[in-house]
Protein backbone atom coordinates (compact mmCIF):
# COMPACT_ATOMS: atom_id res chain seq x y z
CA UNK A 1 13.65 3.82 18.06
CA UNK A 2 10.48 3.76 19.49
CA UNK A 3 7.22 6.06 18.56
CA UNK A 4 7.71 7.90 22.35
CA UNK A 5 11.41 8.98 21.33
CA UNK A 6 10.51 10.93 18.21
CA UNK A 7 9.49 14.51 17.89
CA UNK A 8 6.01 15.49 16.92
CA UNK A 9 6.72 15.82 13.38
CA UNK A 10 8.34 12.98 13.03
CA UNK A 11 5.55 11.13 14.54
CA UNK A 12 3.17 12.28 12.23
CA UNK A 13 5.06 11.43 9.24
CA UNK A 14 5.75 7.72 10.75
CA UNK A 15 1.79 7.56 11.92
CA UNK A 16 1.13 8.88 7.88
CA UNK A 17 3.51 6.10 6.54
CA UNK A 18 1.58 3.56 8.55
CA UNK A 19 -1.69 4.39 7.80
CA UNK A 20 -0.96 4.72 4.09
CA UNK A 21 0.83 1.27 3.81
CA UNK A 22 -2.61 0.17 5.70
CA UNK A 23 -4.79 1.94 3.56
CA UNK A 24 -2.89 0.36 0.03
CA UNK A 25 -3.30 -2.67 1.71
CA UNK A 26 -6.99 -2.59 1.95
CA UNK A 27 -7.12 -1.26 -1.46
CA UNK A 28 -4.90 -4.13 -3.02
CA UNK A 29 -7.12 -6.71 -0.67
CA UNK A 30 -10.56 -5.62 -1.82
CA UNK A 31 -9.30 -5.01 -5.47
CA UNK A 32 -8.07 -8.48 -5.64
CA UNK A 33 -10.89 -9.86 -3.37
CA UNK A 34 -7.95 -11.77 -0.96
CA UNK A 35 -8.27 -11.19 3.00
CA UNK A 36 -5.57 -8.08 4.06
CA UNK A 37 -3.16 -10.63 5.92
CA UNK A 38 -2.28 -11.80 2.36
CA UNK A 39 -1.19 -8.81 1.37
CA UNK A 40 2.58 -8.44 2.73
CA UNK A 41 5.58 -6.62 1.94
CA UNK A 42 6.79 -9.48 0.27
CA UNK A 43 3.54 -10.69 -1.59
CA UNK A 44 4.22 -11.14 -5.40
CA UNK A 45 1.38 -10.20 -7.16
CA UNK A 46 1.06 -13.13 -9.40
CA UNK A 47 2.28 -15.87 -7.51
CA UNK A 48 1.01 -15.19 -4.44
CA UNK A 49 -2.17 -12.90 -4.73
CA UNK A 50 -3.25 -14.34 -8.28
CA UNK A 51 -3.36 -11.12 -10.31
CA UNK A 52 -2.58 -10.98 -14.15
CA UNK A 53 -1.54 -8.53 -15.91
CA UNK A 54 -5.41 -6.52 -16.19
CA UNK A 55 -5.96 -6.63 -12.41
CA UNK A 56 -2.15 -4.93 -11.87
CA UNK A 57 -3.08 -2.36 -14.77
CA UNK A 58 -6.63 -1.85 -13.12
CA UNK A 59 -5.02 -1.64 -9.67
CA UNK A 60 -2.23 1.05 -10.75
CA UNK A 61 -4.82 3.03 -12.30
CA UNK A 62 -7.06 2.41 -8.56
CA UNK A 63 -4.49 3.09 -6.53
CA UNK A 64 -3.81 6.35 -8.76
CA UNK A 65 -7.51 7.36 -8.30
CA UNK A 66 -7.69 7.13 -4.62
CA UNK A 67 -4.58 8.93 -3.14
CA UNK A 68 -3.09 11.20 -6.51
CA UNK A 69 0.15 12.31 -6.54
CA UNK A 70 1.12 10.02 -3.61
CA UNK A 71 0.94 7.14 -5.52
CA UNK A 72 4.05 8.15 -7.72
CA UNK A 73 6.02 8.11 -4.54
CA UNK A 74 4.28 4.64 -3.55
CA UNK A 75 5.09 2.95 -7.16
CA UNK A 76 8.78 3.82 -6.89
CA UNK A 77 9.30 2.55 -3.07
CA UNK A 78 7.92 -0.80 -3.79
């Protein structure tokens, strides 16, 4: 399905979705201090971005800060 096919609401929420997974990649890059393109949907946060254990816990806690309750909904999808 393409972007043209779906209603306006539906459009937003997909255009949302994109702009948030966009917007916790920049967040994750700049946290980390890695370039964006390293930060994939299948990026482990160890192995391949070098976090430990304090930059995850300072990232949740980042993450929390900038977008609220969204980021419960974020944690829990991946």
């Amino acid at each position: 399905m393409s972007i043209a096919g779906l209603i306006s609401t539906e459009q937003t929420t997909g255009i949302k979705a994109v702009f948030a997974a966009s917007d916790v990649r920049a967040l994750i890059a700049n946290h980390l201090g890695v370039s964006v393109g390293r930060v994939t949907d299948e990026a482990h946060f160890t192995n391949d971005l070098g976090a430990d254990w304090l930059d995850r816990l300072d990232l949740m806690i980042a993450v929390e800060a900038q977008f609220g309750d969204q980021s419960q909904m974020m944690m829990s999808i991946g």
